[in-house]
C-alpha atoms as a PDB file:
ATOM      1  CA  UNK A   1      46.027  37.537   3.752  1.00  0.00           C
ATOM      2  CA  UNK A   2      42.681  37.808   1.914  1.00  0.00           C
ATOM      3  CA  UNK A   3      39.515  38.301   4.258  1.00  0.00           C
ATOM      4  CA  UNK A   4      36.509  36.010   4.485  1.00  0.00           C
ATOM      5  CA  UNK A   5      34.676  38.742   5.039  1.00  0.00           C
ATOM      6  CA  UNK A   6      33.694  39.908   1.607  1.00  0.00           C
ATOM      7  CA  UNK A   7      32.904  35.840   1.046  1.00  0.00           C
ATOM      8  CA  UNK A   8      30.860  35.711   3.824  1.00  0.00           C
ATOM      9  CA  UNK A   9      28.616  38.625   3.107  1.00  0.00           C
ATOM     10  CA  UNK A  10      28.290  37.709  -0.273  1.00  0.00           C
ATOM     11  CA  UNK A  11      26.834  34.107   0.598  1.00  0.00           C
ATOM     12  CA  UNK A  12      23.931  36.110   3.503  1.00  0.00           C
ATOM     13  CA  UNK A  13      23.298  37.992   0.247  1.00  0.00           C
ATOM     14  CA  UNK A  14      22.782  35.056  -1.839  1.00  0.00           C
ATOM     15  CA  UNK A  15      20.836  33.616   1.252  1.00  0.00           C
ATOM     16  CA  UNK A  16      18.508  36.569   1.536  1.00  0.00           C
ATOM     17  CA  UNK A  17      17.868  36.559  -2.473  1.00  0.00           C
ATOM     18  CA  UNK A  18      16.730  32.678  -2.288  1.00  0.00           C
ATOM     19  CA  UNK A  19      14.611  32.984   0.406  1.00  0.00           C
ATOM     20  CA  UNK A  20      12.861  36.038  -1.150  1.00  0.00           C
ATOM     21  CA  UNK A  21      12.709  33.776  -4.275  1.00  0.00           C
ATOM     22  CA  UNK A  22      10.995  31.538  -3.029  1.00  0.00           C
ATOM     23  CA  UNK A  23       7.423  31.117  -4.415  1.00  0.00           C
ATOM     24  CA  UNK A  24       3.885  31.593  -2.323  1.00  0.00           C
ATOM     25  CA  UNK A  25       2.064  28.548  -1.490  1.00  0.00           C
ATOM     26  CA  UNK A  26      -1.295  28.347  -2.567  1.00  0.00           C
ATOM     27  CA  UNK A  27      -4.598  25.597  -1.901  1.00  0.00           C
ATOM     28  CA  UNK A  28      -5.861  22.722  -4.625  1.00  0.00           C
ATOM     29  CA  UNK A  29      -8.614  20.361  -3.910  1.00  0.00           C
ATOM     30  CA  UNK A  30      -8.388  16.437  -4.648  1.00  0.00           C
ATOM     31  CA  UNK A  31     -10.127  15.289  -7.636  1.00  0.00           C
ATOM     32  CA  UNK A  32     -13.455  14.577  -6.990  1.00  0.00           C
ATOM     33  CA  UNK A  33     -14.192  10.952  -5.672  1.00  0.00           C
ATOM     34  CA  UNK A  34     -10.970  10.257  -4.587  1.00  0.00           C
ATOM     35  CA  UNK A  35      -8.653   9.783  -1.708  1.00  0.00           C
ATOM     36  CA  UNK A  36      -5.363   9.620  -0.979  1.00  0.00           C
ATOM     37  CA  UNK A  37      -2.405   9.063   0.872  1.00  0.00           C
ATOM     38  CA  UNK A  38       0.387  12.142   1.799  1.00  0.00           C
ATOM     39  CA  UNK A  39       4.107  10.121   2.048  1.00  0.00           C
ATOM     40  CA  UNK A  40       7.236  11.244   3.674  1.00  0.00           C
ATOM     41  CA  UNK A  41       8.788  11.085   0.207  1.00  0.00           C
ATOM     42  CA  UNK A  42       7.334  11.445  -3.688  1.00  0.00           C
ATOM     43  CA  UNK A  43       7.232   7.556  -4.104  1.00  0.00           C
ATOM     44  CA  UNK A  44       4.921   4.904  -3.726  1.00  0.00           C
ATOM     45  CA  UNK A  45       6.746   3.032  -1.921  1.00  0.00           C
ATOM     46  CA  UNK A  46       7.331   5.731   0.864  1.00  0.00           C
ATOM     47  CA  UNK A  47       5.168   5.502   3.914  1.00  0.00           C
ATOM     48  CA  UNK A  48       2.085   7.333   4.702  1.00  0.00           C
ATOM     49  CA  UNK A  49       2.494  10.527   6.857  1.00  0.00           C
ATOM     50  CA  UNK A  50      -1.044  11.768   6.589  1.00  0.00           C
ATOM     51  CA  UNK A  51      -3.967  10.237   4.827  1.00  0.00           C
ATOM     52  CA  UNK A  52      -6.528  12.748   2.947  1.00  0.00           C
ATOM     53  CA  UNK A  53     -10.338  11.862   2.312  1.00  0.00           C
ATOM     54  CA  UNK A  54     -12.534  12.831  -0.249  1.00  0.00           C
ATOM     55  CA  UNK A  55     -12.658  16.600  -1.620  1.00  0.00           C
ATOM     56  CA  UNK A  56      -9.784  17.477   1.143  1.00  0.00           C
ATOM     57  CA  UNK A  57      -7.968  21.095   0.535  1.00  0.00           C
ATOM     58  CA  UNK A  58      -4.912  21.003   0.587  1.00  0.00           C
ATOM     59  CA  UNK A  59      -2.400  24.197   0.542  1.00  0.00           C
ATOM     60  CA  UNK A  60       1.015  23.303  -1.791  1.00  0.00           C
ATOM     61  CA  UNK A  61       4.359  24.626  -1.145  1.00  0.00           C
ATOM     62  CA  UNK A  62       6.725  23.148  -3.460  1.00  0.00           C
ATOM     63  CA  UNK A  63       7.046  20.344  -6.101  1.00  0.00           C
ATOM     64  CA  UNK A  64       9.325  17.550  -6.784  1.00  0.00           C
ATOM     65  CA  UNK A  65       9.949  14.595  -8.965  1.00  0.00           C
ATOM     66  CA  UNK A  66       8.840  11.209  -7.710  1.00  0.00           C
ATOM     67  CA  UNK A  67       7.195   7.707  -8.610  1.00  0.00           C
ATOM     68  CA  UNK A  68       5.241   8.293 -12.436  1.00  0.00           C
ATOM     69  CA  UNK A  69       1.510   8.078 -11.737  1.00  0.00           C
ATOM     70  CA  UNK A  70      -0.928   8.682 -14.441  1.00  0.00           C
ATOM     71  CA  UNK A  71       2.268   9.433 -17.211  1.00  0.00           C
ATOM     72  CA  UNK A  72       3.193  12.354 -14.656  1.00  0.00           C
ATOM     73  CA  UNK A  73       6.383  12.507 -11.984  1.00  0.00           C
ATOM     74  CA  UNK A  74       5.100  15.457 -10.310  1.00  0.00           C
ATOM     75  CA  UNK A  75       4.443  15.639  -6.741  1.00  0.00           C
ATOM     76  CA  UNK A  76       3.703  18.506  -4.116  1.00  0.00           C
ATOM     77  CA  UNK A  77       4.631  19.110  -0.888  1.00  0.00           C
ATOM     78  CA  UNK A  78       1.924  20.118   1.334  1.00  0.00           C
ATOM     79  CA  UNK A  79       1.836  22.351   4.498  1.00  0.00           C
ATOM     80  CA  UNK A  80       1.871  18.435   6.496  1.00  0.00           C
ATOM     81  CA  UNK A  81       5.121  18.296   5.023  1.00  0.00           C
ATOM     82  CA  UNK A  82       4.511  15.195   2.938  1.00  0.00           C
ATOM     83  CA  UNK A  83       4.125  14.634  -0.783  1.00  0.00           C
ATOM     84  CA  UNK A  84       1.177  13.969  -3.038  1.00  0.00           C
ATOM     85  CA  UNK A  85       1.273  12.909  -6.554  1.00  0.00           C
ATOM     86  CA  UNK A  86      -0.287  15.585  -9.098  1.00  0.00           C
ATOM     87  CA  UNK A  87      -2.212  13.204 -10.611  1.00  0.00           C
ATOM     88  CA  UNK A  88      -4.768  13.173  -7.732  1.00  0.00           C
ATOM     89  CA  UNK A  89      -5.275  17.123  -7.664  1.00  0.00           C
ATOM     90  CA  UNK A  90      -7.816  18.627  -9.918  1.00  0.00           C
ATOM     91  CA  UNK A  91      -6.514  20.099 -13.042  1.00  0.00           C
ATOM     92  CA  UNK A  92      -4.571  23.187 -12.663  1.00  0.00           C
ATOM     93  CA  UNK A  93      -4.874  25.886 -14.924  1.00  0.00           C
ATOM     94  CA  UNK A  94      -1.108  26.649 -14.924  1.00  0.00           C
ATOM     95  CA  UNK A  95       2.074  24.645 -14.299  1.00  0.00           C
ATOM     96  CA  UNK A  96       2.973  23.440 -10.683  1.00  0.00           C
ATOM     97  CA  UNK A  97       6.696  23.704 -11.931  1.00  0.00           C
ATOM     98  CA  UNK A  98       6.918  27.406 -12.912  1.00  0.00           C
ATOM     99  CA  UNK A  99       4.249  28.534 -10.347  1.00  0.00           C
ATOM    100  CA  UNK A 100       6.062  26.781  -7.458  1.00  0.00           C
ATOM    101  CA  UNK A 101       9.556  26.995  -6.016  1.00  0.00           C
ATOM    102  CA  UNK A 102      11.550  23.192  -6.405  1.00  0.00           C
ATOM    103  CA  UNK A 103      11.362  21.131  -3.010  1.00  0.00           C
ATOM    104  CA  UNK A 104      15.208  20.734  -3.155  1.00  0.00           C
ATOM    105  CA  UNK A 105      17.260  17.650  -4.071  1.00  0.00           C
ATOM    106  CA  UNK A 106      17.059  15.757  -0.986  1.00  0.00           C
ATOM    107  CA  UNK A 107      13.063  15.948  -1.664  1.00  0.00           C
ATOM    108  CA  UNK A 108      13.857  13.461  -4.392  1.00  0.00           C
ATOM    109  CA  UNK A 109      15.396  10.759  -2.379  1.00  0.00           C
ATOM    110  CA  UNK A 110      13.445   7.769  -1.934  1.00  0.00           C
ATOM    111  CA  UNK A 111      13.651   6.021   1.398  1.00  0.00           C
ATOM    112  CA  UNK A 112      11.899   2.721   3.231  1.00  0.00           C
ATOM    113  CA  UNK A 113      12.829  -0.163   4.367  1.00  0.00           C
ATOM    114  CA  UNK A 114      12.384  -3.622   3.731  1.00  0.00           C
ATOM    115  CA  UNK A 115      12.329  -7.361   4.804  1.00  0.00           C
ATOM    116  CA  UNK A 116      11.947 -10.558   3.024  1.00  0.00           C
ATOM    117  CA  UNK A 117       8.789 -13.006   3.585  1.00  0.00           C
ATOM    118  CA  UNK A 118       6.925 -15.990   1.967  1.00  0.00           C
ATOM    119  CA  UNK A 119       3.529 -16.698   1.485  1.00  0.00           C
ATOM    120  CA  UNK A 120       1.485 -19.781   3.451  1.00  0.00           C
ATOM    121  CA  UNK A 121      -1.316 -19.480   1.942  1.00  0.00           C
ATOM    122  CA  UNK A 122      -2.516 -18.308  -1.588  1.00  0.00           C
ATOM    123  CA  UNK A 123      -2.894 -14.489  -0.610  1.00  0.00           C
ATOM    124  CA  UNK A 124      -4.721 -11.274  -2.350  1.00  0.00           C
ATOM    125  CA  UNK A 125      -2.454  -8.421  -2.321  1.00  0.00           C
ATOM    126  CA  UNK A 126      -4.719  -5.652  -2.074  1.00  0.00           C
ATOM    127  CA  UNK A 127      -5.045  -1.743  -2.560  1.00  0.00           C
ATOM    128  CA  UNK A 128      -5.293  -1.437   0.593  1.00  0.00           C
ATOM    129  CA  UNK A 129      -5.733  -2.799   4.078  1.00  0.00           C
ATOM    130  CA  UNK A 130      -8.977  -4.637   3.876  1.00  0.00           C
ATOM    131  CA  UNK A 131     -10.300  -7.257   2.639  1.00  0.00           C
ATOM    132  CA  UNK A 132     -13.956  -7.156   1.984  1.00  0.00           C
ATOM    133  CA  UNK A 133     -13.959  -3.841   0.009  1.00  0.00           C
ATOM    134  CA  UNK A 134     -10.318  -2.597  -1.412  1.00  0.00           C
ATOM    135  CA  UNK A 135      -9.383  -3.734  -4.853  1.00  0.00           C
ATOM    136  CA  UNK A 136      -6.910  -6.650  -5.557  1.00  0.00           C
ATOM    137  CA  UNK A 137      -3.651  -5.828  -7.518  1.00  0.00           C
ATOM    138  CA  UNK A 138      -2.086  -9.050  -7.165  1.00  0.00           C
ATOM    139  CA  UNK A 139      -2.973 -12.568  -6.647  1.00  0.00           C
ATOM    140  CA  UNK A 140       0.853 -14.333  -4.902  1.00  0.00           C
ATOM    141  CA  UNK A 141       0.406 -18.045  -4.860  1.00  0.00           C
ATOM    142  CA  UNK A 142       1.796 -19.746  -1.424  1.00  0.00           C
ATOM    143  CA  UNK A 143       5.135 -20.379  -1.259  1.00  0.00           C
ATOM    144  CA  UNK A 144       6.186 -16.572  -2.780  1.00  0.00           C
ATOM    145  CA  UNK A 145       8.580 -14.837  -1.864  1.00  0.00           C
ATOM    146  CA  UNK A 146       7.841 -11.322  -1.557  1.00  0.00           C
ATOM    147  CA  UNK A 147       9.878  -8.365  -0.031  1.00  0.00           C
ATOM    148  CA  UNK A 148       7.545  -6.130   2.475  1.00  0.00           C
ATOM    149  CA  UNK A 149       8.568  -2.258   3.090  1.00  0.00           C
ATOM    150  CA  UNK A 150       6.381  -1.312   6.113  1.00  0.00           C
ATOM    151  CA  UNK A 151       3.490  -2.693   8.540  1.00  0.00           C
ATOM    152  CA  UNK A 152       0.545  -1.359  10.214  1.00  0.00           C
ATOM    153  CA  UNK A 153      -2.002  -3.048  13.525  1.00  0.00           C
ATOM    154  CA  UNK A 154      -5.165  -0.957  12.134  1.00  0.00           C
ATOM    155  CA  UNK A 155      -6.395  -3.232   9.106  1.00  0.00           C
ATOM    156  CA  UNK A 156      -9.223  -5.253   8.622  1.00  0.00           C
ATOM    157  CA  UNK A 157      -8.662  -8.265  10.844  1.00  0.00           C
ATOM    158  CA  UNK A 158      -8.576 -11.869   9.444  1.00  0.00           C
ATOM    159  CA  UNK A 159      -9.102 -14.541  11.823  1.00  0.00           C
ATOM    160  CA  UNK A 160      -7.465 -12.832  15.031  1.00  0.00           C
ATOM    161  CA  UNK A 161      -4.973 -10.628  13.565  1.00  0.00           C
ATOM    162  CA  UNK A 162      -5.490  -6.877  12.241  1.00  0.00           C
ATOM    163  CA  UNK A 163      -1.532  -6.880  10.984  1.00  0.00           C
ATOM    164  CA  UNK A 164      -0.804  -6.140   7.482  1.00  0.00           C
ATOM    165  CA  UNK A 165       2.445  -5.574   5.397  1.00  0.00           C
ATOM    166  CA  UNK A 166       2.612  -3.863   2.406  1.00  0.00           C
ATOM    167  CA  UNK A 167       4.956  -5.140  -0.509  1.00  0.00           C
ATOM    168  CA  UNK A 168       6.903  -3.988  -3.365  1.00  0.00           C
ATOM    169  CA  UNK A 169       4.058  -4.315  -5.199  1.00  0.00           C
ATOM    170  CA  UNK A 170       2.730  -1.253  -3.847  1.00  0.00           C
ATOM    171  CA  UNK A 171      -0.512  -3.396  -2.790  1.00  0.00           C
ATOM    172  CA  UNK A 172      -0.961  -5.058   1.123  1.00  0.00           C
ATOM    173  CA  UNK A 173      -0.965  -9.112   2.488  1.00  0.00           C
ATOM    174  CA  UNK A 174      -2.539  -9.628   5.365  1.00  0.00           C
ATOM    175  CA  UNK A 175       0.188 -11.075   7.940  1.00  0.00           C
ATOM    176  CA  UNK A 176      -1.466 -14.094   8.866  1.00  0.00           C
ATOM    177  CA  UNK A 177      -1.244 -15.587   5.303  1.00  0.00           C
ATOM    178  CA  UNK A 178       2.657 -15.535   5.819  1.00  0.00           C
ATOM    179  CA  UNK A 179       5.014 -18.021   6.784  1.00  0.00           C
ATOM    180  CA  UNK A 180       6.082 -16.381   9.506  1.00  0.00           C
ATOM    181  CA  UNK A 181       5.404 -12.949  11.420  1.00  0.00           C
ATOM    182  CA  UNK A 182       6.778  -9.788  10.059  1.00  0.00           C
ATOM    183  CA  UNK A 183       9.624  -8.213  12.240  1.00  0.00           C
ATOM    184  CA  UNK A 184       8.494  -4.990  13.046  1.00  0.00           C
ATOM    185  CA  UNK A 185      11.747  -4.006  14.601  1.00  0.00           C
ATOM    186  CA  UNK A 186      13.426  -3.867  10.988  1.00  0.00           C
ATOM    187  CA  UNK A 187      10.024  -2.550   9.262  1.00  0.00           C
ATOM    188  CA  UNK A 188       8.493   1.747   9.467  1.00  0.00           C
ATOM    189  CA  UNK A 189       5.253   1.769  10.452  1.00  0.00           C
ATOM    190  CA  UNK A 190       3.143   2.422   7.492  1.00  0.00           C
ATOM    191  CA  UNK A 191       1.465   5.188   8.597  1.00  0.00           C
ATOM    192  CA  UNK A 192      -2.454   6.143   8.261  1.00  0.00           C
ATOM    193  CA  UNK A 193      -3.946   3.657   5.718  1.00  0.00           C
ATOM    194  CA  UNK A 194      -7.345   4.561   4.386  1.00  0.00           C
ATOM    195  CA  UNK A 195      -9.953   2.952   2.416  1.00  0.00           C
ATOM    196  CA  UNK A 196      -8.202   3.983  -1.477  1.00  0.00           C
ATOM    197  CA  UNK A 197      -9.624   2.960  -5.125  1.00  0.00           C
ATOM    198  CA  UNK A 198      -7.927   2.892  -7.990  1.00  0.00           C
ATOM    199  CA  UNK A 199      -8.431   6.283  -9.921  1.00  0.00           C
ATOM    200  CA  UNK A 200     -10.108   5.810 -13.326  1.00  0.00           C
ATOM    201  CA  UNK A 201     -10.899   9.800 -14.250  1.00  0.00           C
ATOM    202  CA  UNK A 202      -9.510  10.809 -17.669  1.00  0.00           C
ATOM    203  CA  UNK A 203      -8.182  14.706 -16.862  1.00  0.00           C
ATOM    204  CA  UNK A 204      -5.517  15.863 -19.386  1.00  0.00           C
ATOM    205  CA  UNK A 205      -2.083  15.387 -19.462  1.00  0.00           C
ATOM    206  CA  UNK A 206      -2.797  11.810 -18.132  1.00  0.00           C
ATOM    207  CA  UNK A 207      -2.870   8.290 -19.030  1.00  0.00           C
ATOM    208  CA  UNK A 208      -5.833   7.048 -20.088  1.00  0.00           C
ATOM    209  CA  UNK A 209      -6.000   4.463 -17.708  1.00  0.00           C
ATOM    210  CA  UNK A 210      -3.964   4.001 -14.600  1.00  0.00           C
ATOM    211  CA  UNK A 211      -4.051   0.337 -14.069  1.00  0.00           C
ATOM    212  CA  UNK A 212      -1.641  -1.407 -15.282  1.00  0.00           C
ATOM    213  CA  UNK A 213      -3.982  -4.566 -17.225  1.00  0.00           C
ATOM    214  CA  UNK A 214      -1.338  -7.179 -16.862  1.00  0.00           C
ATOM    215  CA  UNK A 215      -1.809  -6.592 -12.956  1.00  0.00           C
ATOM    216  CA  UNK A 216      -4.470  -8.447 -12.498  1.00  0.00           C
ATOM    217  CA  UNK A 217      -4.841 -11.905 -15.226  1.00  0.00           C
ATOM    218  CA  UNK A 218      -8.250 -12.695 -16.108  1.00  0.00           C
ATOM    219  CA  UNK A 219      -9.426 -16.013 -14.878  1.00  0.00           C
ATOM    220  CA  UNK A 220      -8.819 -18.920 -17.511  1.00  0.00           C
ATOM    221  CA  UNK A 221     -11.951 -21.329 -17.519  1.00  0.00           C
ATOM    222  CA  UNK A 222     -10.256 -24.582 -16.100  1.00  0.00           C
ATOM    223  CA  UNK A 223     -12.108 -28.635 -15.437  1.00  0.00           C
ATOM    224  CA  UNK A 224     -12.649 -28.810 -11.781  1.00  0.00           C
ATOM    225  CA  UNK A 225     -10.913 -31.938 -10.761  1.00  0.00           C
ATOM    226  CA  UNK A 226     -11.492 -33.727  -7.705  1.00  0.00           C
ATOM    227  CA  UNK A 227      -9.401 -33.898  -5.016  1.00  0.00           C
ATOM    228  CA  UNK A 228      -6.141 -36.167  -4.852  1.00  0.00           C
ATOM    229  CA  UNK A 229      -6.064 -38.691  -1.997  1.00  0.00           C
ATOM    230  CA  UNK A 230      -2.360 -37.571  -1.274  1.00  0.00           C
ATOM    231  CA  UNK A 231      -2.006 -35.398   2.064  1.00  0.00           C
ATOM    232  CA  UNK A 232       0.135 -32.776   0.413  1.00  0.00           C
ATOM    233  CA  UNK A 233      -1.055 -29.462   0.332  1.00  0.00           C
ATOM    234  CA  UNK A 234      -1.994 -27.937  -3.072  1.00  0.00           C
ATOM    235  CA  UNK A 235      -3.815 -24.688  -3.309  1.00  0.00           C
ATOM    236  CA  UNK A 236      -4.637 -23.186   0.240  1.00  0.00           C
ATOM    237  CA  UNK A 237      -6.988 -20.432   1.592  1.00  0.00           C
ATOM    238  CA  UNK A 238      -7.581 -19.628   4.776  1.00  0.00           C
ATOM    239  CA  UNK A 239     -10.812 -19.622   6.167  1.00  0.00           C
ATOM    240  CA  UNK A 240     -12.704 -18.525   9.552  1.00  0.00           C
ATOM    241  CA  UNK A 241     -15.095 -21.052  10.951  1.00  0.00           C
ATOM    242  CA  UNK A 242     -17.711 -20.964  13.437  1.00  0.00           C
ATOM    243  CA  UNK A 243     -19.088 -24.317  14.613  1.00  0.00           C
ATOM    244  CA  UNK A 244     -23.142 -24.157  14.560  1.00  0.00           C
ATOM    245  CA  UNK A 245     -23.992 -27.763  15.813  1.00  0.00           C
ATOM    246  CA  UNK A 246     -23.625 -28.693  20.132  1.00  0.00           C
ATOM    247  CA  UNK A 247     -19.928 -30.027  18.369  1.00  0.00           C
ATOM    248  CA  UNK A 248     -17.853 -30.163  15.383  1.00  0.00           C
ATOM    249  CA  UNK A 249     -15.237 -33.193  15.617  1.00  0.00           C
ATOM    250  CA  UNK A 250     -12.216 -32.578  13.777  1.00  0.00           C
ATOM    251  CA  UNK A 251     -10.292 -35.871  12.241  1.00  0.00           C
ATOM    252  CA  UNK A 252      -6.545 -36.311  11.428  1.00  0.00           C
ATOM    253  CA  UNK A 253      -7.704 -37.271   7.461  1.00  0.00           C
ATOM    254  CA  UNK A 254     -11.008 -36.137   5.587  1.00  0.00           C
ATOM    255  CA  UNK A 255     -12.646 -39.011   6.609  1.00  0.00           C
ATOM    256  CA  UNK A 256     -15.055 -39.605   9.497  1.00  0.00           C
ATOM    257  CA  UNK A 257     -13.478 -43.302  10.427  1.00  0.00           C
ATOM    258  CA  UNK A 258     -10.012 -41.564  10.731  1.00  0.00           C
ATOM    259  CA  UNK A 259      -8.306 -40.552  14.328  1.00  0.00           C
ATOM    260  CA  UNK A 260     -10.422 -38.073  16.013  1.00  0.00           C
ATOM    261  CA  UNK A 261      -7.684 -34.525  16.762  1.00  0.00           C
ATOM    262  CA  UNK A 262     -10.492 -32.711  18.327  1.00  0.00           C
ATOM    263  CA  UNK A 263     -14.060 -31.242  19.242  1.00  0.00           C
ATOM    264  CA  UNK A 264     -14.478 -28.056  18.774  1.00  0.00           C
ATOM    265  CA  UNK A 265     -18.505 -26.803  20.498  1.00  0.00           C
ATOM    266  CA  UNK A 266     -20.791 -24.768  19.541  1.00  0.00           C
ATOM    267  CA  UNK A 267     -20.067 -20.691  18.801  1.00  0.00           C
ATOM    268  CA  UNK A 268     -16.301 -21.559  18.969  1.00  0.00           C
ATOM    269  CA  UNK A 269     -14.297 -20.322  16.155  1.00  0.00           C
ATOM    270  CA  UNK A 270     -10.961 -22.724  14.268  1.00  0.00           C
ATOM    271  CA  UNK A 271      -8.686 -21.426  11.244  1.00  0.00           C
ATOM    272  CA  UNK A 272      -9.610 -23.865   8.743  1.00  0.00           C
ATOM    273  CA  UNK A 273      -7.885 -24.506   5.342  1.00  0.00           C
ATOM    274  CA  UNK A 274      -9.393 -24.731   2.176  1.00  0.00           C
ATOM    275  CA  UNK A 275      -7.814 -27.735  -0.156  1.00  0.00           C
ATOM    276  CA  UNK A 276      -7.960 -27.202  -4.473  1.00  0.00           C
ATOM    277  CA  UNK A 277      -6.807 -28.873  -7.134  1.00  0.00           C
END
């Protein structure tokens, strides 16, 4: 009978040698002017775990491969024990890959969920989750079907909801522009959200520009038509609308000698649609 033993000691040998081999952490600052988010895996698609700000200091342990950003699959794990990309450190003088020890292999699986949904309402799919200042990647038309990975209670709030999903578009619709409300029980949480912008710096070793220009279409010059008489809905926005007169009747048509729905007084706020052609 041949004894474990010898097996055994080997293997706390080989144990002891990786642990010694593995490499020192050390600190990196985010390129200046920008911000962004630490994930619970090296993809964009992951959720947000932490969320760092502007000229944050962060201290590396290991590296991975993840989502390409900027021409580069690099990303680091930090001493939060989430993942940044590279592309949002300042430049290091040496290479993250020799100077680091490898996360592992199960740092490379990617992992989120996801849920289908449809757009109500022509909707902005944005950067981020706000709408006044965070830059539009997307324009969905209503009626889209989109698939959304993960929801969050702490965005900018649109008529009386704060809820927003993000997509597989990496970019965030505002809930209430859906068909119908997420369900959180299938969804992750996103995480911390902050205010992001797209990264235009130039550094070496990466893309000259990050955005993608077929992202966003320009705007072709099109003749204004008037509105049809049918009562089909066409284009749609939403809109938030406070009544400034004693009363504000509201009519079943757009016409003032149609049946009178309701009166809505003075300071009170409706969720109004916006018809196009």
């Amino acid at each position: 009978m041949v004894s474990s033993l010898p097996a055994l000691g080997i293997f706390m040998i080989l144990a002891d040698v990786t642990h010694a081999a593995f490499k020192p952490p050390f600190n990196n600052t985010l390129e200046r002017g920008v911000a962004t988010e630490c994930k619970t895996c090296p993809y964009s698609l992951c959720t947000n775990k932490e969320y760092y700000d502007y000229d944050t200091v962060v201290s590396l342990i290991c590296w991975t491969t993840g989502t390409v950003i900027g021409g580069d699959s690099t990303w680091l794990r930090t001493s939060d024990d989430c993942y940044i990309t590279q592309y949002d450190l300042t430049d290091y003088a040496g290479e993250y890959e020799d100077d680091l020890s490898f996360c592992g292999h199960d740092s490379t699986i990617e992992h989120y969920t996801t849920a289908p949904a449809t757009t109500k309402y022509n909707t902005e799919c944005n950067l981020c989750d706000d709408n006044a200042d965070c830059a539009i990647i997307k324009y969905l038309k209503y009626g889209t079907d989109i698939t959304v990975t993960c929801w969050t209670d702490q965005g900018d709030l649109v008529i009386n909801d704060s809820t927003w999903l993000k997509t597989t578009d990496n970019c965030y619709v505002a809930q209430i522009g859906l068909e119908e409300p997420a369900n959180k029980a299938k969804l992750d949480y996103c995480g911390p959200v902050g205010f992001l912008q797209l990264n235009y710096t130039e550094p070496e070793k990466r893309s000259s520009s990050p955005l993608n220009k077929n992202e966003i279409p320009p705007h072709p010059l099109t003749k204004h038509l008037p509105p049809s008489s049918s009562n089909t809905l066409n284009k749609r926005y939403l809109l938030n609308i406070t009544v400034g007169e004693d009363y504000a009747p509201c009519y079943s048509a757009p016409s003032s000698s149609s049946h009178l729905v309701k009166k809505y007084e003075w300071g009170s706020w409706c969720l109004g649609t916006v018809l196009c052609e």
